[in-house]
C-alpha atoms as a PDB file:
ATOM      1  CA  UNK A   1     160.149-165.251 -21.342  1.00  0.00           C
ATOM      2  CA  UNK A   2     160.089-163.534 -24.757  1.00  0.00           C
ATOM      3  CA  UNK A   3     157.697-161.093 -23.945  1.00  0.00           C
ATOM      4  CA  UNK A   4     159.479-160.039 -20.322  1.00  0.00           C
ATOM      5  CA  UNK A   5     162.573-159.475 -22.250  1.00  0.00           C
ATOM      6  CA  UNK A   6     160.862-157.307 -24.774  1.00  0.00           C
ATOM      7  CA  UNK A   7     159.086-155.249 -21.703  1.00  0.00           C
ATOM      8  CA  UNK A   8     162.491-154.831 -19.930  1.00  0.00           C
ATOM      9  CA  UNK A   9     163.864-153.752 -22.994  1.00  0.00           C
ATOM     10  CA  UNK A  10     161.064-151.284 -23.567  1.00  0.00           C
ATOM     11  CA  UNK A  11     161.411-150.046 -19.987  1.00  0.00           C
ATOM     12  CA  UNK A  12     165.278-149.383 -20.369  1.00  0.00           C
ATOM     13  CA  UNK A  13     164.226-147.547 -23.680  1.00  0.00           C
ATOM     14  CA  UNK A  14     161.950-145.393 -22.294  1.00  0.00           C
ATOM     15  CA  UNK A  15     163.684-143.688 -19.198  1.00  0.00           C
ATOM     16  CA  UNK A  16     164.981-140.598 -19.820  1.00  0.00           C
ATOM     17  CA  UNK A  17     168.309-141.437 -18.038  1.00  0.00           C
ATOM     18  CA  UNK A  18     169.277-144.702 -20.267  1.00  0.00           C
ATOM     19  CA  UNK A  19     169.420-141.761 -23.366  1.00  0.00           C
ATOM     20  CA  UNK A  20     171.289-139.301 -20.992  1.00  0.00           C
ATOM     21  CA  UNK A  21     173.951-142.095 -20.439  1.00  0.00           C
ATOM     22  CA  UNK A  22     174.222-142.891 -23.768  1.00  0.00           C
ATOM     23  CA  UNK A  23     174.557-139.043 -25.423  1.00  0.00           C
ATOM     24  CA  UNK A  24     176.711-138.222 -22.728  1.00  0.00           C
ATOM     25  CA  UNK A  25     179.153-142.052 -23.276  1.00  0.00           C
ATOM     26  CA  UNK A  26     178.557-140.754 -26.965  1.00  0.00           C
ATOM     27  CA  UNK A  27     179.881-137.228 -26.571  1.00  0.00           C
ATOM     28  CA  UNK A  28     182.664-138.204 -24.442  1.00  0.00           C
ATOM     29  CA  UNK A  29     184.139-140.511 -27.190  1.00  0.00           C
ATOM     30  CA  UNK A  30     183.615-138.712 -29.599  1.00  0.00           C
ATOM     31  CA  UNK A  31     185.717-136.121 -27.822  1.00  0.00           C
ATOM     32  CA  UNK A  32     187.847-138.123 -26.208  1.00  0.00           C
ATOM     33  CA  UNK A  33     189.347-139.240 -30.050  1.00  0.00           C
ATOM     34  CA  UNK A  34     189.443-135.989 -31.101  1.00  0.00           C
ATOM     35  CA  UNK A  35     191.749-135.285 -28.217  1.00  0.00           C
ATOM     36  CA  UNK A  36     193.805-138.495 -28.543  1.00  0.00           C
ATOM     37  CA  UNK A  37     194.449-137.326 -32.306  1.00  0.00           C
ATOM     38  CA  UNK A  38     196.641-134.262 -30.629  1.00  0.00           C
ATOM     39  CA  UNK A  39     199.012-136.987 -29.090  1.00  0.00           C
ATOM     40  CA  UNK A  40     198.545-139.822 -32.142  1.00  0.00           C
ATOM     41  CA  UNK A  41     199.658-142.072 -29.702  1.00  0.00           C
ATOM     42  CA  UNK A  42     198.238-145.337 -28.314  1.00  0.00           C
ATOM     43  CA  UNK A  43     199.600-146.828 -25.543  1.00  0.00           C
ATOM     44  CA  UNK A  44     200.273-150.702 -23.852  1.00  0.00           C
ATOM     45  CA  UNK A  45     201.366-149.419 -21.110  1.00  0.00           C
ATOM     46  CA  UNK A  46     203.467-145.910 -19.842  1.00  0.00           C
ATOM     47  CA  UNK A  47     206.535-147.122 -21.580  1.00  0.00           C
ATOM     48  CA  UNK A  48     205.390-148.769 -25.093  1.00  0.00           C
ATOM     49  CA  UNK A  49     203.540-146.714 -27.717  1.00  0.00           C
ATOM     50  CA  UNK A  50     202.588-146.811 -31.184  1.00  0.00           C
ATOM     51  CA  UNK A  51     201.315-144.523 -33.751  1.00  0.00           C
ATOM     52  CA  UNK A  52     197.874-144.348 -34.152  1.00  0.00           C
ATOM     53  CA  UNK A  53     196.235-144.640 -37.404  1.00  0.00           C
ATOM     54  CA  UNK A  54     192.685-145.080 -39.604  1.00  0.00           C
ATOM     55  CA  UNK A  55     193.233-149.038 -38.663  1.00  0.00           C
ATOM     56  CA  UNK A  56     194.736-149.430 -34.658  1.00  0.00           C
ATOM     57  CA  UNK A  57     192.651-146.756 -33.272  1.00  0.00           C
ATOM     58  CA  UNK A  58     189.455-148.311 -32.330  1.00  0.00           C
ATOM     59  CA  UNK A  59     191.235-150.337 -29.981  1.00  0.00           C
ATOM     60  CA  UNK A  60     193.529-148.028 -28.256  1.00  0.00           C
ATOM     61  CA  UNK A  61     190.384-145.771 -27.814  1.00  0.00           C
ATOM     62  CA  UNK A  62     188.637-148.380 -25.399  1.00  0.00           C
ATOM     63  CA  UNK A  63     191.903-148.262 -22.659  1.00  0.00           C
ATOM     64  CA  UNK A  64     190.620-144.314 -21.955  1.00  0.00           C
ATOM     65  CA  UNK A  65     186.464-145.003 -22.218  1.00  0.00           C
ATOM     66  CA  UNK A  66     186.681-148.525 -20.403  1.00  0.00           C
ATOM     67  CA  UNK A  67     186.898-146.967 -16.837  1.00  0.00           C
ATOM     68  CA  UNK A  68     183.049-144.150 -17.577  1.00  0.00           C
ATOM     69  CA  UNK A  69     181.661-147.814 -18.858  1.00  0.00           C
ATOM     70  CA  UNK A  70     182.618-149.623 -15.611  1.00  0.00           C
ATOM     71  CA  UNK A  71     182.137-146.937 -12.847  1.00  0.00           C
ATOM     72  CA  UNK A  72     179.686-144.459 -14.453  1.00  0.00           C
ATOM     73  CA  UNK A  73     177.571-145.154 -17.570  1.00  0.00           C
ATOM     74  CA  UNK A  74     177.155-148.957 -17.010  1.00  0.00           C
ATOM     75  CA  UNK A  75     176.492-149.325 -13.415  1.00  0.00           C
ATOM     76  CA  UNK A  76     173.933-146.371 -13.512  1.00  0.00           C
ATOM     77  CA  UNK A  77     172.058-148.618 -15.987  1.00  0.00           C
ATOM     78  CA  UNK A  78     171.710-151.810 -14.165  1.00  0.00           C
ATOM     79  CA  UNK A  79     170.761-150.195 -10.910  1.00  0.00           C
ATOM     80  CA  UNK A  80     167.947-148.563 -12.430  1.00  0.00           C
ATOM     81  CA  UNK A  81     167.270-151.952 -13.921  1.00  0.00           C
ATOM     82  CA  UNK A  82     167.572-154.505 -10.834  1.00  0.00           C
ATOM     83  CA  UNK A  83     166.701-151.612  -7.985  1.00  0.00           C
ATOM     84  CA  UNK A  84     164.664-148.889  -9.706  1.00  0.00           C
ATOM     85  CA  UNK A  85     160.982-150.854  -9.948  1.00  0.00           C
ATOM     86  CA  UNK A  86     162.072-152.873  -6.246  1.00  0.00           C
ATOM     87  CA  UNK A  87     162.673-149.502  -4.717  1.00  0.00           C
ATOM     88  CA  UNK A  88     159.016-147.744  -6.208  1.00  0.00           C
ATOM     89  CA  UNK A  89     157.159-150.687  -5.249  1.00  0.00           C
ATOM     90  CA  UNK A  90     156.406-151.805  -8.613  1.00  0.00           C
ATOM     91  CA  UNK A  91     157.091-155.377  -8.015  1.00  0.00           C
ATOM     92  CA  UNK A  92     153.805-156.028  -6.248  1.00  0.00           C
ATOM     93  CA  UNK A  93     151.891-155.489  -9.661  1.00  0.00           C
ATOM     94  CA  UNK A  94     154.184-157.401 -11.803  1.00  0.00           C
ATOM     95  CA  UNK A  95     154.754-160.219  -9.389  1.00  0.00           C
ATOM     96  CA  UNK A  96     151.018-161.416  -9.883  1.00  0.00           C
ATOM     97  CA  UNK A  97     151.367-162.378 -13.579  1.00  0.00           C
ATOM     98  CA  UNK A  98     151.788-165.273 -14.502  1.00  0.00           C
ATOM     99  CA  UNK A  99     155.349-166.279 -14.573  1.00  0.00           C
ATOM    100  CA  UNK A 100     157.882-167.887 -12.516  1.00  0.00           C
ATOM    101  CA  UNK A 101     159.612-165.652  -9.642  1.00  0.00           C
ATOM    102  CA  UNK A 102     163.132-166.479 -11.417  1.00  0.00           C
ATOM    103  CA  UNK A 103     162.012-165.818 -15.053  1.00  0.00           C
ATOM    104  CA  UNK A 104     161.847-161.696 -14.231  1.00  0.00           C
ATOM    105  CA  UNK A 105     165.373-161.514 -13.185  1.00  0.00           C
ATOM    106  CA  UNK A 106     166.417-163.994 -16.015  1.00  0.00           C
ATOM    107  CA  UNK A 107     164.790-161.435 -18.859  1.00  0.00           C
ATOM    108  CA  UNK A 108     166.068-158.210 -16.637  1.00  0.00           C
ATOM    109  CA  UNK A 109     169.656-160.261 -16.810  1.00  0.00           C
ATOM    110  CA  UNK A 110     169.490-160.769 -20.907  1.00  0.00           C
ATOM    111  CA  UNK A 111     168.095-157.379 -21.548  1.00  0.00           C
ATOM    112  CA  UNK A 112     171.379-156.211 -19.690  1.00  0.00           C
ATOM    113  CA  UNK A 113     173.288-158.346 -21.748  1.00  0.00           C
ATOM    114  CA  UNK A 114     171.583-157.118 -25.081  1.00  0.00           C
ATOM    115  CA  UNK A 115     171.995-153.281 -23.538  1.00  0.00           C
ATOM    116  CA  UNK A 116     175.327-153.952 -23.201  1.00  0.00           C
ATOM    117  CA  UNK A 117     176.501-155.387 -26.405  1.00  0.00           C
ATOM    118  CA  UNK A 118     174.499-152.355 -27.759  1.00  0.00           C
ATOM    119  CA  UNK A 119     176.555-150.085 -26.288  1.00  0.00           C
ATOM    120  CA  UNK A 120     180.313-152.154 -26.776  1.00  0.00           C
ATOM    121  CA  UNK A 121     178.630-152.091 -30.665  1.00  0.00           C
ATOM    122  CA  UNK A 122     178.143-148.248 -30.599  1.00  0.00           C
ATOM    123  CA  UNK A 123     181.677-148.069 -29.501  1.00  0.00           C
ATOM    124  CA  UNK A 124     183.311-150.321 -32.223  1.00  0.00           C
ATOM    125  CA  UNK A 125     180.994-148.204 -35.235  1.00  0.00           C
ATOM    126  CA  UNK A 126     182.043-144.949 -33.906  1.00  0.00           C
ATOM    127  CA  UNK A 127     185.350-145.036 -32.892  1.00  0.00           C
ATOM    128  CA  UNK A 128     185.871-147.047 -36.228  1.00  0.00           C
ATOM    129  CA  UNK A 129     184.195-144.326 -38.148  1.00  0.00           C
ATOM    130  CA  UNK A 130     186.356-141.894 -35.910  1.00  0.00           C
ATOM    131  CA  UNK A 131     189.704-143.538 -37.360  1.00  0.00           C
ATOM    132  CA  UNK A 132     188.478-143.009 -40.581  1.00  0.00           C
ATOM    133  CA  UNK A 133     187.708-139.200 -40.527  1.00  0.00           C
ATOM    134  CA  UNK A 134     190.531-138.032 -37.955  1.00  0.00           C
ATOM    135  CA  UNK A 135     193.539-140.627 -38.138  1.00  0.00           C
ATOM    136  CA  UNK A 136     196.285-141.186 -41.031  1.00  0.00           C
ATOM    137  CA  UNK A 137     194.707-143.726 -43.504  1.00  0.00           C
ATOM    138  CA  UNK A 138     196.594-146.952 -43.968  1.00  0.00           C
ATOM    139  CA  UNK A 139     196.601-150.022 -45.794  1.00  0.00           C
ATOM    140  CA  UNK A 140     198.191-152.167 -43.006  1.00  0.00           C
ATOM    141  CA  UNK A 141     198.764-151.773 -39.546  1.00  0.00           C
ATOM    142  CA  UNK A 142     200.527-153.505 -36.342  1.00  0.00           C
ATOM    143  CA  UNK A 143     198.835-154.562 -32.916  1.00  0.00           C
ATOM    144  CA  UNK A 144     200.606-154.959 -29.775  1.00  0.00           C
ATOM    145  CA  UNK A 145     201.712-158.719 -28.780  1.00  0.00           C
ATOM    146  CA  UNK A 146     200.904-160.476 -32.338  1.00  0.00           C
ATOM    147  CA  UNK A 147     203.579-160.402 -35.170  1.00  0.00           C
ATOM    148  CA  UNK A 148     203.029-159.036 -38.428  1.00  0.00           C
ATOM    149  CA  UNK A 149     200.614-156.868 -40.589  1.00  0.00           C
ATOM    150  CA  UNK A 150     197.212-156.571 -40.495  1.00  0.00           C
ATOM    151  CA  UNK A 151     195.192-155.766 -43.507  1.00  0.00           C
ATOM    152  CA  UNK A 152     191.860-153.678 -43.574  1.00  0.00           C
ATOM    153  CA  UNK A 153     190.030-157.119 -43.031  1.00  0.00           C
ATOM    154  CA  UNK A 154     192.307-158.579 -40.767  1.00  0.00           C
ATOM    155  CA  UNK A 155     192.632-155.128 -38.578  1.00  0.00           C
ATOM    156  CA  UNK A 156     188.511-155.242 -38.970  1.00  0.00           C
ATOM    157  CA  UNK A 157     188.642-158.552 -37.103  1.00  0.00           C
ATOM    158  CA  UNK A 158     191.518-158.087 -35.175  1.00  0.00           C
ATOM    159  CA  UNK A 159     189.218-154.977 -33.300  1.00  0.00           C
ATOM    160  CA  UNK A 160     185.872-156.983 -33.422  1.00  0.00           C
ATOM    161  CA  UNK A 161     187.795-159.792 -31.133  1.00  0.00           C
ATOM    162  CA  UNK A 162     189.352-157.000 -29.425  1.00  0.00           C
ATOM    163  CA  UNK A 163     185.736-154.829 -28.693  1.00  0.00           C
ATOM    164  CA  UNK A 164     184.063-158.718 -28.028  1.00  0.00           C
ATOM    165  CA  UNK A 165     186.507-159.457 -25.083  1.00  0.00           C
ATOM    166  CA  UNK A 166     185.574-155.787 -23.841  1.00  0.00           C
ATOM    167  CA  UNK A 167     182.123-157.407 -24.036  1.00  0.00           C
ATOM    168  CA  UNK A 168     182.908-160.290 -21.949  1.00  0.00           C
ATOM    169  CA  UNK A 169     184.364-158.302 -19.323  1.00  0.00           C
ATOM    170  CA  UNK A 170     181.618-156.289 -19.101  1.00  0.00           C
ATOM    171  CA  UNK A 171     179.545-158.985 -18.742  1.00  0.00           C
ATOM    172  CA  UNK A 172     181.525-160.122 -15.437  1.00  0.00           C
ATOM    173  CA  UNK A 173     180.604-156.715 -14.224  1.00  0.00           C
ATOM    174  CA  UNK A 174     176.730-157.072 -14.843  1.00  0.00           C
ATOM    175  CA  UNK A 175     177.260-160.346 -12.657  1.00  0.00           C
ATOM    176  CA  UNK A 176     178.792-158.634  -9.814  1.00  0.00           C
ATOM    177  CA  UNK A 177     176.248-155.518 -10.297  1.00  0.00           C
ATOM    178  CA  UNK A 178     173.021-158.114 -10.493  1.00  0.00           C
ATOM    179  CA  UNK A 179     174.400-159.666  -7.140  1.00  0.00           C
ATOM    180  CA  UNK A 180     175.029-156.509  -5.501  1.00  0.00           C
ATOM    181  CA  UNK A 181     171.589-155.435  -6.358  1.00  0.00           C
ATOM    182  CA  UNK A 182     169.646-158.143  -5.501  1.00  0.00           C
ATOM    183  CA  UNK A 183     171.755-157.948  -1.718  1.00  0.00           C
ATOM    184  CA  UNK A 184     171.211-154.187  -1.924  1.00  0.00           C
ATOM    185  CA  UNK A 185     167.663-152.796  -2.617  1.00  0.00           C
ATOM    186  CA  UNK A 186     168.590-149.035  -2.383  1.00  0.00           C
ATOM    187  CA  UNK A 187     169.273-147.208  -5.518  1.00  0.00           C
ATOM    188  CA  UNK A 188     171.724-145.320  -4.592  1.00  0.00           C
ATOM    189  CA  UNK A 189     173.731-147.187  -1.947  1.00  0.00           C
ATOM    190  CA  UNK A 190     173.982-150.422  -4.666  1.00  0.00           C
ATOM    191  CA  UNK A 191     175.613-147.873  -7.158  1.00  0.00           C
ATOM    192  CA  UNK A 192     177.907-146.724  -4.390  1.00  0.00           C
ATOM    193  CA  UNK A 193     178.861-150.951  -3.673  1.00  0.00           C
ATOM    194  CA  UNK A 194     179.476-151.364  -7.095  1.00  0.00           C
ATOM    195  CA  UNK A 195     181.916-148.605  -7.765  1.00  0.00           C
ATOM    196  CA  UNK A 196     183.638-149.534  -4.859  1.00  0.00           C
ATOM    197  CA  UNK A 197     183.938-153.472  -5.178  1.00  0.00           C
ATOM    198  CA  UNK A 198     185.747-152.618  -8.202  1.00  0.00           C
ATOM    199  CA  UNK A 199     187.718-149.849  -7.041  1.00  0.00           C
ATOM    200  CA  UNK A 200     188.427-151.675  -3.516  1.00  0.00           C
ATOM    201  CA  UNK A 201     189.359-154.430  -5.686  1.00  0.00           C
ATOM    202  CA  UNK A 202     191.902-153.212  -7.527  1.00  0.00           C
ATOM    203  CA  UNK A 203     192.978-152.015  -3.929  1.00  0.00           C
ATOM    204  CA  UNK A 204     193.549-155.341  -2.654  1.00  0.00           C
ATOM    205  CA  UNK A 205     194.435-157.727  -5.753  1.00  0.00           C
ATOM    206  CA  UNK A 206     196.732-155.289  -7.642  1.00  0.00           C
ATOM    207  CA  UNK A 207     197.675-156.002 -10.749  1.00  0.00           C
ATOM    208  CA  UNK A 208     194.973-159.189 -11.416  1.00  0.00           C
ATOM    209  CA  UNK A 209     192.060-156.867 -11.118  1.00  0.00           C
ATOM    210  CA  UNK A 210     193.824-153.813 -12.682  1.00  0.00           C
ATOM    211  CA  UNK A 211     191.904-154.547 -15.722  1.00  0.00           C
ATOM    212  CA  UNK A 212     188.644-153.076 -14.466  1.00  0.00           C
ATOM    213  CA  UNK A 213     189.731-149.878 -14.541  1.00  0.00           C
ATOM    214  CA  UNK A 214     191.485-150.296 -17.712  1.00  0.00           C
ATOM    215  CA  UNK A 215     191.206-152.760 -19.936  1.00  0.00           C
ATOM    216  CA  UNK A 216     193.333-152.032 -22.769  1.00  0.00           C
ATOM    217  CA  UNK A 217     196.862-153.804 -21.898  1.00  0.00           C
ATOM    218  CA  UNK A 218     194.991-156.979 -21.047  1.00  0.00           C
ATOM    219  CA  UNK A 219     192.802-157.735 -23.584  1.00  0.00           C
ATOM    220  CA  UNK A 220     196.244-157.020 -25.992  1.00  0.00           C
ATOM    221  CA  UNK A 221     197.401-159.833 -23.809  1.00  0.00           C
ATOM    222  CA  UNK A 222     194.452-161.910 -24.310  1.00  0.00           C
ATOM    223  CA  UNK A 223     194.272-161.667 -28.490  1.00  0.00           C
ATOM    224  CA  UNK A 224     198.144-162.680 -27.638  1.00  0.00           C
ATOM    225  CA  UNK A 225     197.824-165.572 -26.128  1.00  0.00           C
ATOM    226  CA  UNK A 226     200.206-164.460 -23.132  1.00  0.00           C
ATOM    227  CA  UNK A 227     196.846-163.164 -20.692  1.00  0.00           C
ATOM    228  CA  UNK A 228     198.020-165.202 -16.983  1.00  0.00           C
ATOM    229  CA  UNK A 229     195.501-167.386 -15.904  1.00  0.00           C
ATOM    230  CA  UNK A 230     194.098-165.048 -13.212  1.00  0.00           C
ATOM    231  CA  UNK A 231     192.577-162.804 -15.918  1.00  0.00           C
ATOM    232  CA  UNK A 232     190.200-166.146 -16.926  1.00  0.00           C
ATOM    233  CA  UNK A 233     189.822-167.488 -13.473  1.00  0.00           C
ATOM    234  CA  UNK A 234     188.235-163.897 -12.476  1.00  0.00           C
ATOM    235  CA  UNK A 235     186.107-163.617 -15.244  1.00  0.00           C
ATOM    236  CA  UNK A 236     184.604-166.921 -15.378  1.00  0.00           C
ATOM    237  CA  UNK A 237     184.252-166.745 -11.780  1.00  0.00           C
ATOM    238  CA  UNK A 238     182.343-163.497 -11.378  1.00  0.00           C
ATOM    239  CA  UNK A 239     179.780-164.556 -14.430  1.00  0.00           C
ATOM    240  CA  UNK A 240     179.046-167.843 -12.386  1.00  0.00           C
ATOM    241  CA  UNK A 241     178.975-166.958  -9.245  1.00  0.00           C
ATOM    242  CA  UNK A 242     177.259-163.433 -10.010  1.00  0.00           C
ATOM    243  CA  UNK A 243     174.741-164.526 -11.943  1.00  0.00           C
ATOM    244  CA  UNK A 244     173.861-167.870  -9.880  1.00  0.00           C
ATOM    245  CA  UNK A 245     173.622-166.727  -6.621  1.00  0.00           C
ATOM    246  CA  UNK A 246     171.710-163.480  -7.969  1.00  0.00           C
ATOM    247  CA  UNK A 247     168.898-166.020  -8.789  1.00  0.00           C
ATOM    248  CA  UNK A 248     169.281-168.368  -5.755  1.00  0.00           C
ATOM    249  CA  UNK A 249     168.608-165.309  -3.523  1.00  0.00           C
ATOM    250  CA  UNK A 250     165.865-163.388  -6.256  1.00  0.00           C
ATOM    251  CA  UNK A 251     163.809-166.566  -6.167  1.00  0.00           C
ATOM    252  CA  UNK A 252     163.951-166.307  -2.148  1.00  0.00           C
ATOM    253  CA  UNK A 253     162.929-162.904  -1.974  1.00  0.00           C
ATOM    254  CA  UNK A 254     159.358-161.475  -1.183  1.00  0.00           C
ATOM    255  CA  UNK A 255     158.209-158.908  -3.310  1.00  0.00           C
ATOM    256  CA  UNK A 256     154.505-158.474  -1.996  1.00  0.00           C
ATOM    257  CA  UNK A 257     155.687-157.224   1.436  1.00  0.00           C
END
């Protein structure tokens, strides 16, 4: 299992459009923050604000970058990962070693995983080295929903918690994206089923699947302890059932034909 982790991982590595996603998620933060220094504002919602500074902007940042994660940059990825090899035929020479039929989507699943904490940790180093260079420098700080100051180190872990909870809802979306994958061979029409689950989603459910398209006001809500229940129930739900039926119907699938 080791060594078809390490392969996927090379594979992702090696295609030219994994580093195209990630100068172009790079640029657009970097820009993005730049901008978001014209306003120095951060927002909970339309109608609550607060200054931004060296300490509170690496969270605010993730509201506006959330949305190219979960319909552009992220979704491109695991395509390429699930569909890309299915679609060239590729399968039939890898399917012959000798491993079980489950244990290729299991290492394509934790690669994922390990590609996307890469990229939440890219965001949380840069956009905390971005409130460094381009935002007033403080010694304490507020959050929204949780009383009192936050130090340097408490502000530090108050935006690692913040940028991990990003993680985990990420993680609901590989789910989904592995499912819709596996149900969807083509490349291009399982990137289009993605984008709109989530879109048609927030369509349909309102505000309890609002936070796939931005994620900012509810994590807030989640570091305050004041998140509903939905927000869990959805989350946990899409990681189970996304990831367990994505191997019930992988392992039923014929790749030789």
């Amino acid at each position: 299992m080791k060594n078809l982790v390490i392969s996927e991982l090379e594979r992702v590595w090696s295609r030219g459009k994994t580093k195209g996603l990630l100068i172009l998620f790079i640029g657009v933060t970097i820009l993005w923050g730049v901008f978001m220094k014209q306003s120095d504002m951060g927002f909970y919602d339309p109608d609550t604000i607060m200054k931004l500074n060296s300490l509170n902007f690496g969270v605010f940042i993730v509201r506006d970058i959330h949305p190219l994660l979960v319909f552009v940059v992220l979704p491109m990825l695991y395509v390429d990962c699930f569909n890309g090899e299915h679609s060239l035929g590729y399968y039939r020479n890898v399917m012959i070693r000798p491993y079980e039929k489950w244990q290729f989507i299991v290492s394509k699943i934790i690669a994922q995983i390990i590609v996307t904490f890469i990229v939440v940790f890219i965001m949380f180093v840069l956009t905390s080295i971005l409130g460094e260079l381009c935002f007033d420098k403080v010694n304490s700080t507020e959050f929204f929903k949780v009383s009192g100051n936050f130090s340097f180190l408490g502000a530090f872990i108050y935006r690692a918690k913040y940028y991990f909870v990003e993680f985990v809802i990420l993680i609901s979306v590989l789910s989904l994206s592995a499912l819709i994958c596996t149900i969807i061979p083509n490349v291009v029409l399982a990137f289009m089923s993605i984008v709109g689950f989530f879109i048609g989603g927030i369509y349909v459910l309102g505000d309890d699947f609002f936070f796939f398209l931005s994620s900012g006001k509810d994590i807030f809500d989640v570091l305050g302890n004041v998140q509903s229940y939905n927000f869990y129930i959805i989350i946990v739900s899409f990681i189970i059932i996304g990831i367990t039926s994505t191997l019930t119907l992988w392992s039923r699938k014929d790749f030789l034909y």
